[in-house]
N, C-alpha and C. Protein backbone atom coordinates (compact mmCIF):
# COMPACT_ATOMS: atom_id res chain seq x y z
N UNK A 1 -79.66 -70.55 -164.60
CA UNK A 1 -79.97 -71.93 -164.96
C UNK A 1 -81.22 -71.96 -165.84
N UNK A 2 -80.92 -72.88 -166.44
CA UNK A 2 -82.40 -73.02 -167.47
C UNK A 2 -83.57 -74.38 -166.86
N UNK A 3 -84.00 -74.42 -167.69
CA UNK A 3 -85.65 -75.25 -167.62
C UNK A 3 -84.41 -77.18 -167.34
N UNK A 4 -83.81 -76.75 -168.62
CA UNK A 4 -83.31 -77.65 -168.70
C UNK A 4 -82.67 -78.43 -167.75
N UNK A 5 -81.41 -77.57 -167.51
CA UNK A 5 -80.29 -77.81 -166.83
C UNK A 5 -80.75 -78.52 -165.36
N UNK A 6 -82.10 -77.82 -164.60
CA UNK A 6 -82.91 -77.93 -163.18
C UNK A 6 -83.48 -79.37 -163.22
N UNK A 7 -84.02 -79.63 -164.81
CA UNK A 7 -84.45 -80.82 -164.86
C UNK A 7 -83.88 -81.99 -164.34
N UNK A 8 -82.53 -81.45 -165.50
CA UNK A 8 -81.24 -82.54 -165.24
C UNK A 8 -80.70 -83.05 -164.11
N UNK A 9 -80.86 -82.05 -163.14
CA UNK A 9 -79.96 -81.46 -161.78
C UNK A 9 -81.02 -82.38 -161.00
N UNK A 10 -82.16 -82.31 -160.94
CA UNK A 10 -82.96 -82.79 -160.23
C UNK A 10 -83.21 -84.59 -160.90
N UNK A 11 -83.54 -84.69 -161.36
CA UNK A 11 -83.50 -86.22 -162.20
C UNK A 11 -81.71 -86.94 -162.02
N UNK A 12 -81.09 -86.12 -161.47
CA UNK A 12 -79.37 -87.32 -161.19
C UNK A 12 -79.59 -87.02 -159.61
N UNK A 13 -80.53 -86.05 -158.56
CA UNK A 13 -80.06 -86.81 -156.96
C UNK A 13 -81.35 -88.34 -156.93
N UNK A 14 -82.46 -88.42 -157.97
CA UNK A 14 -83.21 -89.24 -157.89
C UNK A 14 -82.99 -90.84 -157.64
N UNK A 15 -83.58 -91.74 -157.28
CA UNK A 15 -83.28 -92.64 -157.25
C UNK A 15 -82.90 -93.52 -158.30
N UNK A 16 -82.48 -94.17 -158.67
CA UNK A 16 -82.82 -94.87 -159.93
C UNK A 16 -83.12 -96.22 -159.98
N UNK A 17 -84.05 -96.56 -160.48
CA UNK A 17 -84.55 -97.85 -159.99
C UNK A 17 -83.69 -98.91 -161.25
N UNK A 18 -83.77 -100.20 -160.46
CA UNK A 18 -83.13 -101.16 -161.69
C UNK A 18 -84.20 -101.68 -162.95
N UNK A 19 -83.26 -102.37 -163.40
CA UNK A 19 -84.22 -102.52 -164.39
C UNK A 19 -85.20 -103.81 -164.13
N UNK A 20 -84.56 -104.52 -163.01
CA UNK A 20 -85.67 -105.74 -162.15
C UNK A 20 -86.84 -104.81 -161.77
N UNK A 21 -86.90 -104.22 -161.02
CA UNK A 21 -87.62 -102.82 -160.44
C UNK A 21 -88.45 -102.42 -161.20
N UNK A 22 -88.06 -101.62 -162.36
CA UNK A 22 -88.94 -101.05 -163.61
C UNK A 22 -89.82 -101.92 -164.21
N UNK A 23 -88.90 -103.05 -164.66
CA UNK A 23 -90.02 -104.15 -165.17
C UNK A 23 -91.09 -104.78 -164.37
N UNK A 24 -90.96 -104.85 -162.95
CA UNK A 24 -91.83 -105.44 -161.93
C UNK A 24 -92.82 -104.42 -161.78
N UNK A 25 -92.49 -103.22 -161.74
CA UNK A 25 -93.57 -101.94 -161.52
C UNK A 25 -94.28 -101.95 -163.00
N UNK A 26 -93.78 -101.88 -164.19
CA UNK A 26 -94.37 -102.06 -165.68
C UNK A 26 -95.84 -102.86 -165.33
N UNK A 27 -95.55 -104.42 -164.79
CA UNK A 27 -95.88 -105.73 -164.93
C UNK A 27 -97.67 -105.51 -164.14
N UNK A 28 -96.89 -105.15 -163.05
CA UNK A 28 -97.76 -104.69 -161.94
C UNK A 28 -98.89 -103.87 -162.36
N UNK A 29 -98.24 -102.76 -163.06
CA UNK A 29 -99.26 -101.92 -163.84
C UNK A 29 -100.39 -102.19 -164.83
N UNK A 30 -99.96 -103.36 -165.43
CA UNK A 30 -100.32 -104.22 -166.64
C UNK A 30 -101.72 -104.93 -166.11
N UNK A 31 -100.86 -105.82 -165.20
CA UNK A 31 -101.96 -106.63 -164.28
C UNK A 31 -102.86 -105.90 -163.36
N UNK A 32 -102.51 -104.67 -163.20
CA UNK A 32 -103.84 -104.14 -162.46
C UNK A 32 -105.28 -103.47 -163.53
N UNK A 33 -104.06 -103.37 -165.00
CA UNK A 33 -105.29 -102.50 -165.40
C UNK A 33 -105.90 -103.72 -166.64
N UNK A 34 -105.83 -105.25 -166.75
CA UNK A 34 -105.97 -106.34 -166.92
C UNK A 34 -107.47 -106.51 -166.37
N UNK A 35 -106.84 -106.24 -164.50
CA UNK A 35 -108.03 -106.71 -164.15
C UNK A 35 -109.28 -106.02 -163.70
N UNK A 36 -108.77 -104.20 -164.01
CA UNK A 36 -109.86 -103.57 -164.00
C UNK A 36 -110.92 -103.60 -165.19
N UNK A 37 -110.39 -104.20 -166.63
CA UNK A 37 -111.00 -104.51 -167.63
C UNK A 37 -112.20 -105.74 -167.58
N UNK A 38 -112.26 -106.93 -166.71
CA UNK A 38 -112.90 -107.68 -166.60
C UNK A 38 -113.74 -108.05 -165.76
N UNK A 39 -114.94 -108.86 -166.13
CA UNK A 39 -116.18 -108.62 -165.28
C UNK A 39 -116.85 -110.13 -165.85
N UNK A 40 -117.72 -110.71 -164.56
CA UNK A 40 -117.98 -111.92 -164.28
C UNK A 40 -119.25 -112.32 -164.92
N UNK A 41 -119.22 -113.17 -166.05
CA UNK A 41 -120.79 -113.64 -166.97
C UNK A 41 -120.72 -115.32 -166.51
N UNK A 42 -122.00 -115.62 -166.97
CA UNK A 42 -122.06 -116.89 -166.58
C UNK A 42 -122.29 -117.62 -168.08
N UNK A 43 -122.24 -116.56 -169.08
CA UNK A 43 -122.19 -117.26 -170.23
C UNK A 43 -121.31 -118.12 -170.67
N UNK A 44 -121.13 -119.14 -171.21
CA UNK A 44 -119.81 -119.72 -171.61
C UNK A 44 -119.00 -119.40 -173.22
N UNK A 45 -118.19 -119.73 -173.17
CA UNK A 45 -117.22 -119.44 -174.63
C UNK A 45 -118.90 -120.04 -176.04
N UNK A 46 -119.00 -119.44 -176.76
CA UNK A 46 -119.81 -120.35 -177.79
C UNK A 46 -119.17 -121.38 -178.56
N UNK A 47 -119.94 -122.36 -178.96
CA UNK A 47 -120.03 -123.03 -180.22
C UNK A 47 -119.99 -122.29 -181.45
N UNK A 48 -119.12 -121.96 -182.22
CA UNK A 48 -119.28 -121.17 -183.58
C UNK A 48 -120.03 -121.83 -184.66
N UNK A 49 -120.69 -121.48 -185.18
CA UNK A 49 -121.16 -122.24 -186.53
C UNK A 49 -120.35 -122.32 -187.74
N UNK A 50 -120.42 -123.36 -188.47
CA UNK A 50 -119.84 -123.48 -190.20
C UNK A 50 -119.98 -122.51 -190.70
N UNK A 51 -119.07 -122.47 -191.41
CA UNK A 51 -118.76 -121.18 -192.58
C UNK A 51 -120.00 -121.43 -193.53
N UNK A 52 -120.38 -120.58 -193.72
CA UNK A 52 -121.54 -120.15 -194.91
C UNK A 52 -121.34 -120.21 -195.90
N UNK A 53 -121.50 -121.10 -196.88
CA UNK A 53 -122.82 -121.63 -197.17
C UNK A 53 -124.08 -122.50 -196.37
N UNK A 54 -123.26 -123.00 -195.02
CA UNK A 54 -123.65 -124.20 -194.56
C UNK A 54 -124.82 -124.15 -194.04
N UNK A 55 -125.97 -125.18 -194.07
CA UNK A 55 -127.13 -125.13 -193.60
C UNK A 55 -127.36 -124.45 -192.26
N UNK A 56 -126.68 -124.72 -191.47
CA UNK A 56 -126.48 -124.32 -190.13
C UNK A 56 -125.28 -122.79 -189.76
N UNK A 57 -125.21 -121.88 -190.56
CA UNK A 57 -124.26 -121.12 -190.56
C UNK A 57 -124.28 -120.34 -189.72
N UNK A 58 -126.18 -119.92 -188.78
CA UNK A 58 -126.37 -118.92 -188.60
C UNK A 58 -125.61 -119.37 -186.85
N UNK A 59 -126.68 -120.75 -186.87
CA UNK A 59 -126.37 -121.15 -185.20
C UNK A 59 -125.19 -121.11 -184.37
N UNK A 60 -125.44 -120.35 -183.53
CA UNK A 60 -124.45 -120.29 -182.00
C UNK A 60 -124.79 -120.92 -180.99
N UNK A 61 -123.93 -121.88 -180.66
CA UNK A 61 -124.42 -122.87 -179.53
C UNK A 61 -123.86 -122.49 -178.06
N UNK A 62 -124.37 -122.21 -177.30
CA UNK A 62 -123.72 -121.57 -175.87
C UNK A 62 -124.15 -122.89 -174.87
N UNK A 63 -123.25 -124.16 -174.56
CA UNK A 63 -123.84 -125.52 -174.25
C UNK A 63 -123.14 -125.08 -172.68
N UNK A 64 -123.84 -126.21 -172.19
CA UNK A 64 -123.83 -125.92 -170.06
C UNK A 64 -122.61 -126.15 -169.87
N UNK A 65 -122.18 -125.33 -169.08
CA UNK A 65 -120.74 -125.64 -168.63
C UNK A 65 -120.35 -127.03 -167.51
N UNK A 66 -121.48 -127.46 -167.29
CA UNK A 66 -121.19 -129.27 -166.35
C UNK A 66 -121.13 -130.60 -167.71
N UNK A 67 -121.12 -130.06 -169.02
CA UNK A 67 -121.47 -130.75 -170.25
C UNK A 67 -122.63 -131.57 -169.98
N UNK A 68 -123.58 -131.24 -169.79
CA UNK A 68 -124.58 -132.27 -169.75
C UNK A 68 -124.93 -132.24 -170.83
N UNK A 69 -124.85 -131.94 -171.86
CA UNK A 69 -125.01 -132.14 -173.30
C UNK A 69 -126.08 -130.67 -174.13
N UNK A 70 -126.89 -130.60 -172.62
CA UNK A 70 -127.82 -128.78 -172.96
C UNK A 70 -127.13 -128.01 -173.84
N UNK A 71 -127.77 -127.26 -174.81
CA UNK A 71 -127.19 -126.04 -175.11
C UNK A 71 -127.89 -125.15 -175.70
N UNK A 72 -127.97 -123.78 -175.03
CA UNK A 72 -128.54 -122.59 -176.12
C UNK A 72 -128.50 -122.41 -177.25
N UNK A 73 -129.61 -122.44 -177.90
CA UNK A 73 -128.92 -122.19 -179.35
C UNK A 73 -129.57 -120.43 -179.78
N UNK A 74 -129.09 -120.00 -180.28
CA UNK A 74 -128.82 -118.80 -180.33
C UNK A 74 -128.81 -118.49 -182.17
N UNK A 75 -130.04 -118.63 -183.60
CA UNK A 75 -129.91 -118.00 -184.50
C UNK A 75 -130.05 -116.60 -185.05
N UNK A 76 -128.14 -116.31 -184.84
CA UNK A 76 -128.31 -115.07 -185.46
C UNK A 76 -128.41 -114.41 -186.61
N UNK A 77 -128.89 -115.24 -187.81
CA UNK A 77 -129.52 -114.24 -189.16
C UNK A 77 -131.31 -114.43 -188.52
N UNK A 78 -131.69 -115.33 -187.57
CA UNK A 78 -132.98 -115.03 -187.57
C UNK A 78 -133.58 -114.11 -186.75
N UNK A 79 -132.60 -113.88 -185.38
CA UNK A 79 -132.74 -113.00 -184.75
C UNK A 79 -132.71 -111.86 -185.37
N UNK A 80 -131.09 -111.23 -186.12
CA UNK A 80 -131.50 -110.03 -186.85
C UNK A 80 -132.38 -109.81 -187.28
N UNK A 81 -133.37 -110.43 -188.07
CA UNK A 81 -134.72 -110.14 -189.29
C UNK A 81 -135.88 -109.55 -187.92
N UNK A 82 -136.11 -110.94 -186.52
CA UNK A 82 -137.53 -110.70 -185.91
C UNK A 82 -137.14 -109.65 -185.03
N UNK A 83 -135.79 -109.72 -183.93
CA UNK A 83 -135.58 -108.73 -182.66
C UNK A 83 -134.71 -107.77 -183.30
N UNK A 84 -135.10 -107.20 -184.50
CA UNK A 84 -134.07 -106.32 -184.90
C UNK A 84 -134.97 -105.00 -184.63
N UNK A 85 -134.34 -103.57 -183.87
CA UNK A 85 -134.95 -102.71 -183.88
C UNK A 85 -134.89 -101.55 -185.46
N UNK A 86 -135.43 -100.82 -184.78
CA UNK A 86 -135.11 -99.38 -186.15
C UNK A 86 -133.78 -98.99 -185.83
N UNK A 87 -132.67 -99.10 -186.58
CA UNK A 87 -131.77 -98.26 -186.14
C UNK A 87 -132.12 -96.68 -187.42
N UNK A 88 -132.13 -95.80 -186.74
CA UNK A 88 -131.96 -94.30 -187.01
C UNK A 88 -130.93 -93.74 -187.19
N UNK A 89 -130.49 -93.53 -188.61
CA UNK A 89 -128.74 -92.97 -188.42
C UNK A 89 -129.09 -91.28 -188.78
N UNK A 90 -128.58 -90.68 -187.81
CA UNK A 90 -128.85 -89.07 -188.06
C UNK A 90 -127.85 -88.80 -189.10
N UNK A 91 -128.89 -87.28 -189.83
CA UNK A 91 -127.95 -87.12 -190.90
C UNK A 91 -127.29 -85.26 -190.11
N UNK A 92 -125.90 -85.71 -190.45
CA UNK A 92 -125.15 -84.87 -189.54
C UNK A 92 -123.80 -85.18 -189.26
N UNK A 93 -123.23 -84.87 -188.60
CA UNK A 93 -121.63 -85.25 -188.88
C UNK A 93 -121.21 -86.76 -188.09
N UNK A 94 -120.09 -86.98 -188.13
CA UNK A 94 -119.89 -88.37 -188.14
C UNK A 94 -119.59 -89.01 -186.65
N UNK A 95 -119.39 -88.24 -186.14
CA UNK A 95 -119.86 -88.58 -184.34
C UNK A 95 -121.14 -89.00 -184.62
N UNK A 96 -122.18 -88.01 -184.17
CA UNK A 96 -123.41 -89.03 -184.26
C UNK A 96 -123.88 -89.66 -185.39
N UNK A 97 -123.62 -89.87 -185.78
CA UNK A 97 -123.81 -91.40 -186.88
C UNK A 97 -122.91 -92.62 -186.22
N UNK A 98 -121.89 -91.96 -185.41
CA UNK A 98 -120.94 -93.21 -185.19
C UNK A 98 -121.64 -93.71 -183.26
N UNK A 99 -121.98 -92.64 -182.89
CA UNK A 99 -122.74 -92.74 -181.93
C UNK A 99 -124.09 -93.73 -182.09
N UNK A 100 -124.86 -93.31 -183.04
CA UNK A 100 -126.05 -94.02 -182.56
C UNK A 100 -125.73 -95.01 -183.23
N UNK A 101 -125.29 -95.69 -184.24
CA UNK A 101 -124.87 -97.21 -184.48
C UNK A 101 -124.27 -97.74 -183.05
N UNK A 102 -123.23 -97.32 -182.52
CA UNK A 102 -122.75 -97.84 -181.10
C UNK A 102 -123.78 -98.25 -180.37
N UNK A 103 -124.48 -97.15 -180.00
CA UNK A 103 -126.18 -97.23 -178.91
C UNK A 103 -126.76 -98.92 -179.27
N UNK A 104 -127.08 -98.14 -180.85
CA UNK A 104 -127.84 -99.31 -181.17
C UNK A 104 -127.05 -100.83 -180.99
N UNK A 105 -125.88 -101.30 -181.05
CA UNK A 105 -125.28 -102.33 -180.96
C UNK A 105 -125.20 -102.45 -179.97
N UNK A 106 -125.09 -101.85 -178.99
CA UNK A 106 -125.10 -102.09 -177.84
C UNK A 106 -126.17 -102.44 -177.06
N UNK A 107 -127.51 -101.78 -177.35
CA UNK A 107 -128.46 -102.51 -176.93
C UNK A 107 -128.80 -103.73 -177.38
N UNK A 108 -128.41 -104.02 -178.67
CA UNK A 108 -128.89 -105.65 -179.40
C UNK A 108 -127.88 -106.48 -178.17
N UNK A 109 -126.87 -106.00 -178.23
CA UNK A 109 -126.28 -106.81 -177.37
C UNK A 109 -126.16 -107.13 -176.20
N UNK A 110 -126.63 -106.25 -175.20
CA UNK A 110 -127.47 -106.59 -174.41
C UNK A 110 -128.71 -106.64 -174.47
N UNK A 111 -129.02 -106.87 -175.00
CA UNK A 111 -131.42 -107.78 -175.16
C UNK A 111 -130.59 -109.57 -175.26
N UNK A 112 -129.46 -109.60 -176.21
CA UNK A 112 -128.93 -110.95 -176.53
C UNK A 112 -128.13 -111.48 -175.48
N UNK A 113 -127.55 -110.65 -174.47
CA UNK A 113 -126.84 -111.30 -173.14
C UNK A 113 -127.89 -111.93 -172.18
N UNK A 114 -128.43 -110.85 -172.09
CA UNK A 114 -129.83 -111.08 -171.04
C UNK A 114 -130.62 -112.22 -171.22
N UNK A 115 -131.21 -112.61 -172.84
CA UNK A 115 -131.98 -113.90 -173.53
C UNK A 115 -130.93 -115.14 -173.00
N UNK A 116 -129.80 -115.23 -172.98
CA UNK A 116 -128.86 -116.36 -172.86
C UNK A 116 -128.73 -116.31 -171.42
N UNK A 117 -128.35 -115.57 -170.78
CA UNK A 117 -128.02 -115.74 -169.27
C UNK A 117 -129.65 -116.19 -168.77
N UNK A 118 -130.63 -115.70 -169.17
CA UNK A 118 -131.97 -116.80 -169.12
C UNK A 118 -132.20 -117.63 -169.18
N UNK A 119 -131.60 -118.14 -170.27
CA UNK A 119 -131.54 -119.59 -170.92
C UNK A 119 -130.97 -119.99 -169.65
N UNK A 120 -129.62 -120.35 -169.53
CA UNK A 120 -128.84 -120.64 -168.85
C UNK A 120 -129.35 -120.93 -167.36
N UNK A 121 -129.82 -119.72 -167.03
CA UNK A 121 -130.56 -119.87 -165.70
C UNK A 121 -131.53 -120.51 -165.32
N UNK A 122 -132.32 -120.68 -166.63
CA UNK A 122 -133.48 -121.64 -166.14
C UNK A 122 -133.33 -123.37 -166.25
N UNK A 123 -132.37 -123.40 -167.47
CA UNK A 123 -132.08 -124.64 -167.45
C UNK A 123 -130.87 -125.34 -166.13
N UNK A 124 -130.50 -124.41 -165.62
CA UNK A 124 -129.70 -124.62 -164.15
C UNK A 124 -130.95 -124.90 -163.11
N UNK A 125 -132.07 -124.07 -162.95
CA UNK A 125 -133.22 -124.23 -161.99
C UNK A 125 -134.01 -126.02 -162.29
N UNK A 126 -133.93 -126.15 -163.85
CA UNK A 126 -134.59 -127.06 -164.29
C UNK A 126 -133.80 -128.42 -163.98
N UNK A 127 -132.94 -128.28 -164.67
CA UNK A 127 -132.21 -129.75 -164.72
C UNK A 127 -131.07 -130.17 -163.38
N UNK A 128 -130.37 -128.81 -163.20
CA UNK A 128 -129.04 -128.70 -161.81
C UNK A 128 -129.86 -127.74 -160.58
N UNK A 129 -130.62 -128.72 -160.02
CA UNK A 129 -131.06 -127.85 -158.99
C UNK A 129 -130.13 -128.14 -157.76
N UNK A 130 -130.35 -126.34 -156.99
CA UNK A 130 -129.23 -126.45 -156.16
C UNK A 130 -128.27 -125.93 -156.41
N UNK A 131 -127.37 -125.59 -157.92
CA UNK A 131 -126.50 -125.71 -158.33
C UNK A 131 -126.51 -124.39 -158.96
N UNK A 132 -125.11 -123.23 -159.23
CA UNK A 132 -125.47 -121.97 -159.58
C UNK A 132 -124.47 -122.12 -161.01
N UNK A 133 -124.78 -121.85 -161.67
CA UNK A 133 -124.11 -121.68 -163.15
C UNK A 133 -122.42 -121.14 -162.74
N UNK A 134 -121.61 -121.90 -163.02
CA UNK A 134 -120.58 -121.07 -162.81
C UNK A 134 -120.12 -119.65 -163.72
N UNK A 135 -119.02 -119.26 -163.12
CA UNK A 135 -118.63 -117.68 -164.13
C UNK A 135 -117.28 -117.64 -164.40
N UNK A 136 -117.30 -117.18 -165.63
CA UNK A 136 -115.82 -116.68 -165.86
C UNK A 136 -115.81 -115.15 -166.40
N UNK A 137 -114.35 -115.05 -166.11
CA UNK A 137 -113.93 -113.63 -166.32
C UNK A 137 -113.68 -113.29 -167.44
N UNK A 138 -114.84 -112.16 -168.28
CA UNK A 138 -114.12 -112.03 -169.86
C UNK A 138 -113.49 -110.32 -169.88
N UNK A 139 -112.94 -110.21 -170.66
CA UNK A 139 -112.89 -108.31 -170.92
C UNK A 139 -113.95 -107.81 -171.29
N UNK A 140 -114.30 -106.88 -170.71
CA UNK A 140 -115.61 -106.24 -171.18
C UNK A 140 -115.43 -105.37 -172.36
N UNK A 141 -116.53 -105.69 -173.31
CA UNK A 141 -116.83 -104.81 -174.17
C UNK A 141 -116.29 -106.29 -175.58
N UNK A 142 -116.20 -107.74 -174.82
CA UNK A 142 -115.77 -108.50 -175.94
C UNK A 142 -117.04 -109.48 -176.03
């Protein structure tokens, strides 16, 4: 007998599941690895700003999720210029170059989660006392 034939032999006493079955196990699979992707911020969806030219192009508005009318505002061409660090791109092959741009974005982006979930928090202590910012579930890494 060959590699083959044993395969075969063994894969027809197997069960065979239907195709209700397969698709429910697919689904299942889907939704578990869905929800291993996501993780709980208290930030809310933003306000996008106008397309550029517009006076206001830079602003991101991250407003309270009870609408009390509050909202973070968040300018990002001004931020880039003052909280912008050194980024260092090594000269060398293209992993690390692709590496430390990552690093570096990744820390801007968290110094910029952290500044907002501040915001957020204090204006919950300030104005909704008592009251904890609610959370939603985003995919991480969005």
């Amino acid at each position: 007998m060959t590699a083959d034939t044993d395969l075969d032999a063994l894969l027809a006493v197997l069960p065979k599941p239907t195709p209700r079955e397969a698709l429910a196990e697919l689904f299942a699979a889907r939704r578990a690895d869905e929800a291993s992707q996501l993780e709980q911020t208290i930030v809310p969806e933003p306000v996008l700003p106008p397309l550029w030219p517009h006076p206001r192009s830079g602003i991101v508005r991250y407003p309270c999720a009870l609408s009390c009318g509050w909202a973070h505002v968040e300018d990002v061409f001004l931020n880039d210029l003052e909280n912008s660090r050194r980024l260092v791109i090594p000269v060398g092959n293209q992993e690390e170059t692709t590496r430390a741009i990552t690093a570096h974005a990744n820390a801007r982006a968290e110094e910029q989660r952290k500044r907002i979930e501040g915001a957020i928090r204090a204006h919950f202590e300030e104005s909704h006392q008592g009251q904890e910012p609610p959370t939603w579930a985003v995919r991480r890494g969005a």
